[in-house]
PDB file of N, CA and C in Angstrom:
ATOM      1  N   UNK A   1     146.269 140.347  21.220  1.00  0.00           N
ATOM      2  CA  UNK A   1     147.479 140.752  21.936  1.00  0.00           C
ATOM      3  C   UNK A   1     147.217 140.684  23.447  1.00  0.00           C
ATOM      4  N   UNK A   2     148.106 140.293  23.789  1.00  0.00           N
ATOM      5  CA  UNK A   2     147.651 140.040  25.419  1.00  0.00           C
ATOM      6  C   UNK A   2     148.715 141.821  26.265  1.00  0.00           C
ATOM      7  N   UNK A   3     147.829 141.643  27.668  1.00  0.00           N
ATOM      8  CA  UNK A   3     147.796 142.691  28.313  1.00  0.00           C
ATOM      9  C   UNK A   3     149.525 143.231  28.862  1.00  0.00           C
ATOM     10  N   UNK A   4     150.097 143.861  28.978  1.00  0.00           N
ATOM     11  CA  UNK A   4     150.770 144.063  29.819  1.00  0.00           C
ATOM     12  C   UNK A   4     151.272 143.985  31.071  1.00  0.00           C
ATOM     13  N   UNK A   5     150.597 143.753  31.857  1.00  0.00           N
ATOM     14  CA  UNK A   5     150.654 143.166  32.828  1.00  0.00           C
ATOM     15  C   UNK A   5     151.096 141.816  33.091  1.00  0.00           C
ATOM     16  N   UNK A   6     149.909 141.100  31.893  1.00  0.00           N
ATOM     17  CA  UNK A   6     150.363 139.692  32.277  1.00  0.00           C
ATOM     18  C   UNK A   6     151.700 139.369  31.450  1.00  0.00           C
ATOM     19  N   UNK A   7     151.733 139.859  30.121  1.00  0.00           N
ATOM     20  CA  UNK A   7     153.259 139.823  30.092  1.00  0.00           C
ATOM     21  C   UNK A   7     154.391 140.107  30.832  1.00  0.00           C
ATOM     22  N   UNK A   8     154.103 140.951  31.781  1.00  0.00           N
ATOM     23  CA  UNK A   8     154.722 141.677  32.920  1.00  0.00           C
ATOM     24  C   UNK A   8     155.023 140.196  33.795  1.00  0.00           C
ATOM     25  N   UNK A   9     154.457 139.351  34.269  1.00  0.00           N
ATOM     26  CA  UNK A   9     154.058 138.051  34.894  1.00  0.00           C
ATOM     27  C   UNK A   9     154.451 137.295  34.498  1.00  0.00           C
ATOM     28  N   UNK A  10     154.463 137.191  33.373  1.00  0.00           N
ATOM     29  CA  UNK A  10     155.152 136.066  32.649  1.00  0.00           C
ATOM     30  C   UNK A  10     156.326 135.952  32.292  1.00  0.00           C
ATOM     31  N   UNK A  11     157.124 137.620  32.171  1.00  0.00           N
ATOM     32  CA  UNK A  11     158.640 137.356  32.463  1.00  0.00           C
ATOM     33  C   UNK A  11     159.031 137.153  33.832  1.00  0.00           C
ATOM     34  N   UNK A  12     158.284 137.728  34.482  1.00  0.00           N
ATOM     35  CA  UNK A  12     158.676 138.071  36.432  1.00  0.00           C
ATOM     36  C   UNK A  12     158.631 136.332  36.138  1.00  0.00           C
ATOM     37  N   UNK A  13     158.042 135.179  35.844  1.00  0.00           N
ATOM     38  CA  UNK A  13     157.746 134.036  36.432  1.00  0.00           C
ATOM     39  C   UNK A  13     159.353 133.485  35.584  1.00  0.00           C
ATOM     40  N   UNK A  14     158.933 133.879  34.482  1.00  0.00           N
ATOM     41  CA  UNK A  14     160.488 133.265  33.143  1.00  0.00           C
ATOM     42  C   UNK A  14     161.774 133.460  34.244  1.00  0.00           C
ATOM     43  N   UNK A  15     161.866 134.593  34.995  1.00  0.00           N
ATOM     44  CA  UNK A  15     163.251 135.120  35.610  1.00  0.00           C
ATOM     45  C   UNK A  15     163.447 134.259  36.699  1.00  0.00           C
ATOM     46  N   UNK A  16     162.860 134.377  37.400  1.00  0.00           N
ATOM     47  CA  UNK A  16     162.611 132.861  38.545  1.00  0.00           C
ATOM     48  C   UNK A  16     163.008 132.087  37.718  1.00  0.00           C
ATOM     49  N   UNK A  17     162.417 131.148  36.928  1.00  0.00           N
ATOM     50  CA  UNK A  17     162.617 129.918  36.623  1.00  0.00           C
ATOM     51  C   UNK A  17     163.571 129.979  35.887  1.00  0.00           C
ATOM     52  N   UNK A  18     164.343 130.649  35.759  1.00  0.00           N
ATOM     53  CA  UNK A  18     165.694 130.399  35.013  1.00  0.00           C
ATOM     54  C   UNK A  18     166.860 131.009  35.956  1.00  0.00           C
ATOM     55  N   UNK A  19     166.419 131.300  36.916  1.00  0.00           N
ATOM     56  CA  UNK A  19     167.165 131.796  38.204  1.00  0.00           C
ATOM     57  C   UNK A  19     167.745 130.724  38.881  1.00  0.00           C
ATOM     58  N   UNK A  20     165.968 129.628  38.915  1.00  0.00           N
ATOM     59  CA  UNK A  20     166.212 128.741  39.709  1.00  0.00           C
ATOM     60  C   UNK A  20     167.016 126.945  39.163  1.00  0.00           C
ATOM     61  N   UNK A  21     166.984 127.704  37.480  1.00  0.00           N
ATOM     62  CA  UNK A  21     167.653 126.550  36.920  1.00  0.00           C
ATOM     63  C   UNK A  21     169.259 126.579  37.118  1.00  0.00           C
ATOM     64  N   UNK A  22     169.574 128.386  37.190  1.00  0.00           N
ATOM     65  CA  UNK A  22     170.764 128.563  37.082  1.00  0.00           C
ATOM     66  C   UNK A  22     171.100 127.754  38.214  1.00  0.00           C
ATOM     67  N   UNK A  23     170.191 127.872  39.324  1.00  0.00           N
ATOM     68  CA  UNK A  23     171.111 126.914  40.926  1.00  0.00           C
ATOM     69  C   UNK A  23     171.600 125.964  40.476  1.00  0.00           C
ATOM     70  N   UNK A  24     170.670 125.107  40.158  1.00  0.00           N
ATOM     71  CA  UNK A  24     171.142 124.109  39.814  1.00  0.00           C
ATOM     72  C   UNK A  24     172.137 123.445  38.876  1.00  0.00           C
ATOM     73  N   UNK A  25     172.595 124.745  38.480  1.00  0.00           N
ATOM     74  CA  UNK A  25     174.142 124.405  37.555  1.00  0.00           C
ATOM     75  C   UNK A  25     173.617 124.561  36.135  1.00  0.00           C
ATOM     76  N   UNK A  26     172.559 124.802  35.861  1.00  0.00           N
ATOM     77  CA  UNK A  26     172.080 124.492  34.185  1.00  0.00           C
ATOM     78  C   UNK A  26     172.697 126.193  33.772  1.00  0.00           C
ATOM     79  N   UNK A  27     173.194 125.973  32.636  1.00  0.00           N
ATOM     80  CA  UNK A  27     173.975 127.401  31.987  1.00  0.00           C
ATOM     81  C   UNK A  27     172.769 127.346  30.492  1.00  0.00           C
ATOM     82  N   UNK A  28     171.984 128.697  30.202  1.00  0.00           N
ATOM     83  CA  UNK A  28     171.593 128.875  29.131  1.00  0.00           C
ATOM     84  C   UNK A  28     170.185 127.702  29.489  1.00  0.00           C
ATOM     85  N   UNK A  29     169.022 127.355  28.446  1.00  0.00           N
ATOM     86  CA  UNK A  29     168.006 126.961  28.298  1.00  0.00           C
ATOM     87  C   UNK A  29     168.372 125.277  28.241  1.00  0.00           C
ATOM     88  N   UNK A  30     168.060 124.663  28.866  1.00  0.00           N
ATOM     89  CA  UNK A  30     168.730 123.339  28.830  1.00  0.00           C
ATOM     90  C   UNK A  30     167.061 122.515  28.499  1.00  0.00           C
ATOM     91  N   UNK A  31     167.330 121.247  28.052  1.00  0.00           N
ATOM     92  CA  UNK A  31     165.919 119.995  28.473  1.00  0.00           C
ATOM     93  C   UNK A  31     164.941 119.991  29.404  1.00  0.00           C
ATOM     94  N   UNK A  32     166.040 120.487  30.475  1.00  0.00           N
ATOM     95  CA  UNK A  32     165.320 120.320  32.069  1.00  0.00           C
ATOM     96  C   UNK A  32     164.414 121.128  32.380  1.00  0.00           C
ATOM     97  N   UNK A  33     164.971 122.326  31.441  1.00  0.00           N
ATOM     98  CA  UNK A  33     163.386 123.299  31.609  1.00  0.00           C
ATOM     99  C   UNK A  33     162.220 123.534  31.029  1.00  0.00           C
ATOM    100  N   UNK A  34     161.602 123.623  32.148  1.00  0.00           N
ATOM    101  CA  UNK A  34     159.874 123.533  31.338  1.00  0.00           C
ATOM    102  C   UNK A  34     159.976 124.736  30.176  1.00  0.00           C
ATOM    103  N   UNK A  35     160.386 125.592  30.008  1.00  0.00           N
ATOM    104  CA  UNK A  35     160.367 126.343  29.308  1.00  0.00           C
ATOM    105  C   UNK A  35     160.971 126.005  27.670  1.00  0.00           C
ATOM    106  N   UNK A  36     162.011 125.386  27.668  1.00  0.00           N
ATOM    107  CA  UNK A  36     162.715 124.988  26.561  1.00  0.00           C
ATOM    108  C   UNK A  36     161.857 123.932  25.474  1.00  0.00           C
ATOM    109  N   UNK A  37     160.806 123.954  25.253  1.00  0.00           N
ATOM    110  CA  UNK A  37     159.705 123.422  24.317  1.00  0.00           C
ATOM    111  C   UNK A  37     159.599 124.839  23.342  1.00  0.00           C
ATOM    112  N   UNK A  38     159.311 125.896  24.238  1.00  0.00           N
ATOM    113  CA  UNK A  38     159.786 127.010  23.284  1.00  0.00           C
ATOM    114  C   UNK A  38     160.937 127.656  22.766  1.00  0.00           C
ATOM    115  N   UNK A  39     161.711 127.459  23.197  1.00  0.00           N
ATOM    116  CA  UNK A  39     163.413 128.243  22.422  1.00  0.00           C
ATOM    117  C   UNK A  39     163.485 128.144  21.481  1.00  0.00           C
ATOM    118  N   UNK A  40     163.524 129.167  20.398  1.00  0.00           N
ATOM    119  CA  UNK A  40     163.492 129.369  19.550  1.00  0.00           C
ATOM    120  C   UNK A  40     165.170 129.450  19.069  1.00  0.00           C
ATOM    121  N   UNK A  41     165.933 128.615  17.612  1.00  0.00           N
ATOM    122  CA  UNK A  41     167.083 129.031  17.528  1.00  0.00           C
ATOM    123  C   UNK A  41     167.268 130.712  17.614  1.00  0.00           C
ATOM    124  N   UNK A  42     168.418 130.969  17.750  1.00  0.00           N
ATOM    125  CA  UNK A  42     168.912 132.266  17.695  1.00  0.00           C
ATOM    126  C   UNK A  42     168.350 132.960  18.676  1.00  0.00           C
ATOM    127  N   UNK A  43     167.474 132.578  19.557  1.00  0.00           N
ATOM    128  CA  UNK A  43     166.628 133.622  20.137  1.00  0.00           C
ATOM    129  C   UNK A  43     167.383 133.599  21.519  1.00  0.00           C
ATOM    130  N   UNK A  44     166.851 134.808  22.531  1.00  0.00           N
ATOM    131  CA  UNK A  44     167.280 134.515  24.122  1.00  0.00           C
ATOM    132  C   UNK A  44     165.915 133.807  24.043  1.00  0.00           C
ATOM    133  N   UNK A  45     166.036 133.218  25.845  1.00  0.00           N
ATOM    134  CA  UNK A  45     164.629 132.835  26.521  1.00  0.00           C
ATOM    135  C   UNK A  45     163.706 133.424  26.603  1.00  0.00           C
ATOM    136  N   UNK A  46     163.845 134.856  26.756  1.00  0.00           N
ATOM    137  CA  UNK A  46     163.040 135.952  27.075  1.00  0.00           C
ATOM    138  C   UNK A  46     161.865 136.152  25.723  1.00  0.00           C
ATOM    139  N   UNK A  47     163.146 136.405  24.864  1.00  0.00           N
ATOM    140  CA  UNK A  47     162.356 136.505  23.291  1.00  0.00           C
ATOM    141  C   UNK A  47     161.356 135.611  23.105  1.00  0.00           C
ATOM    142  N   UNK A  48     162.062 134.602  23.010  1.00  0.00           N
ATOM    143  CA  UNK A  48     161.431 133.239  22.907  1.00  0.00           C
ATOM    144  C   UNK A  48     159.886 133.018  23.615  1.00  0.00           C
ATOM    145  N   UNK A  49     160.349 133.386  24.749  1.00  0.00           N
ATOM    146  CA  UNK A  49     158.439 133.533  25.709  1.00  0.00           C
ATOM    147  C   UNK A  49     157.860 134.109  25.137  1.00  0.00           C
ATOM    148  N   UNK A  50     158.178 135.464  24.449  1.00  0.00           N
ATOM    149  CA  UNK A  50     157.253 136.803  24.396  1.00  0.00           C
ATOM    150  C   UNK A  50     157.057 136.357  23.413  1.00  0.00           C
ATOM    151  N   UNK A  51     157.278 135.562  22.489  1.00  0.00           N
ATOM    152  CA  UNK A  51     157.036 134.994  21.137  1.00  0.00           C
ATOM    153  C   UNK A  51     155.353 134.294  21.476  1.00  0.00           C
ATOM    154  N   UNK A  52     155.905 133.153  22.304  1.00  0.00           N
ATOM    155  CA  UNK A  52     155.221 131.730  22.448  1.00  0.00           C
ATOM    156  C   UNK A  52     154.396 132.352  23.545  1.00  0.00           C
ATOM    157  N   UNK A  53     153.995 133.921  23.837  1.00  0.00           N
ATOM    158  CA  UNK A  53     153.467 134.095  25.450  1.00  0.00           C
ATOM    159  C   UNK A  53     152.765 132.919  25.868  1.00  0.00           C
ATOM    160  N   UNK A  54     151.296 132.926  24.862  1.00  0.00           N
ATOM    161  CA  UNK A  54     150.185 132.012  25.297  1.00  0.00           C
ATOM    162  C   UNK A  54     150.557 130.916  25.658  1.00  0.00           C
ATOM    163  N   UNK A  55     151.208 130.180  25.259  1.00  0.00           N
ATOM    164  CA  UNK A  55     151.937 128.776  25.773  1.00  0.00           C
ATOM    165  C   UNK A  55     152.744 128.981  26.801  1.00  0.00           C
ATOM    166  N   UNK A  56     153.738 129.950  27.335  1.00  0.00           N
ATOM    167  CA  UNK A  56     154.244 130.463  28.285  1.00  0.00           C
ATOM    168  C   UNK A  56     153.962 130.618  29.430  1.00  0.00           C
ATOM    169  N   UNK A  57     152.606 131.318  29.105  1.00  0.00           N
ATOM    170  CA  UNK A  57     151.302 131.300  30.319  1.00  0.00           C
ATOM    171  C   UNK A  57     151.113 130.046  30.972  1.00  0.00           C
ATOM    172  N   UNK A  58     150.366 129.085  30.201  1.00  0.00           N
ATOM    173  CA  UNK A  58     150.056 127.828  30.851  1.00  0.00           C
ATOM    174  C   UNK A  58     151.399 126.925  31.242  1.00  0.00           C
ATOM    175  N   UNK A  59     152.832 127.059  30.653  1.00  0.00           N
ATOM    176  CA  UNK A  59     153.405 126.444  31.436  1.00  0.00           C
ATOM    177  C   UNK A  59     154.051 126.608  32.600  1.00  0.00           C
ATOM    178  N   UNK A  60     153.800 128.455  32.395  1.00  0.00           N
ATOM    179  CA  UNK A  60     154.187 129.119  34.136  1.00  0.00           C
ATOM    180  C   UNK A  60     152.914 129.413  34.932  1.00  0.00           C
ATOM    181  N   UNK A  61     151.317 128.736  34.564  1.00  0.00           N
ATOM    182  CA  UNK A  61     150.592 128.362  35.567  1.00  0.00           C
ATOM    183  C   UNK A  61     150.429 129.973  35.823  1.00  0.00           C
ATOM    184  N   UNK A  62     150.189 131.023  34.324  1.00  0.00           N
ATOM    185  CA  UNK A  62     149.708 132.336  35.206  1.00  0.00           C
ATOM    186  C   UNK A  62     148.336 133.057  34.380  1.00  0.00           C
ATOM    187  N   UNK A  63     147.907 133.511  35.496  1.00  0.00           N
ATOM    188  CA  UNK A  63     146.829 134.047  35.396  1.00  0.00           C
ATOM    189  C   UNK A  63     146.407 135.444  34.880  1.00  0.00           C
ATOM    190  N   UNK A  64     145.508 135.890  34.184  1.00  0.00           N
ATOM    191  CA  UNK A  64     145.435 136.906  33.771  1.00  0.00           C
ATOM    192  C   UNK A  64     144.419 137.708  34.880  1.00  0.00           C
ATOM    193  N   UNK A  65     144.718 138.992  34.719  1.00  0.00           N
ATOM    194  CA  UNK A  65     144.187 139.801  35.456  1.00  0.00           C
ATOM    195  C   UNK A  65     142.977 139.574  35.902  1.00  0.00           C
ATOM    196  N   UNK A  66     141.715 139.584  34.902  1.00  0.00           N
ATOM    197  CA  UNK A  66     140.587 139.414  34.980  1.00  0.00           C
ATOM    198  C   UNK A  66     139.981 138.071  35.023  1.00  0.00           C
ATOM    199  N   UNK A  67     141.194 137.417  35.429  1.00  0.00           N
ATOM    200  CA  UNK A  67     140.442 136.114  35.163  1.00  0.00           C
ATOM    201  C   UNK A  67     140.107 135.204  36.540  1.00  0.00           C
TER     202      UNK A  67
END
């Protein structure tokens, strides 16, 4: 199970990047986002990360505490 924190990080990074998709006109989890390899049907994005964290991690490039 990974730490709190870095889950903490890994939504803070998810919210950005779907902040910054929203600019760009994208509504909901589209192709364009790096993230959408994980979306899970039925799921939000959010879910969906906290699902897939570990993969989440490396595609939002974050680091764990101790590392």
């Amino acid at each position: 199970m990974m730490d709190n924190e870095t889950l903490t990080r890994i939504l803070s990074a998810r919210f950005i990047t779907c902040n910054e998709q929203a600019r760009k006109g994208s509504k909901g989890c589209t192709k364009e986002c790096k993230l959408y390899e994980l979306q899970e049907p039925g799921m939000t994005c959010r879910d969906s990360v906290l699902l897939h964290a570990e993969k989440a991690k490396k595609i939002l490039k974050i680091r764990s505490h101790n590392s």
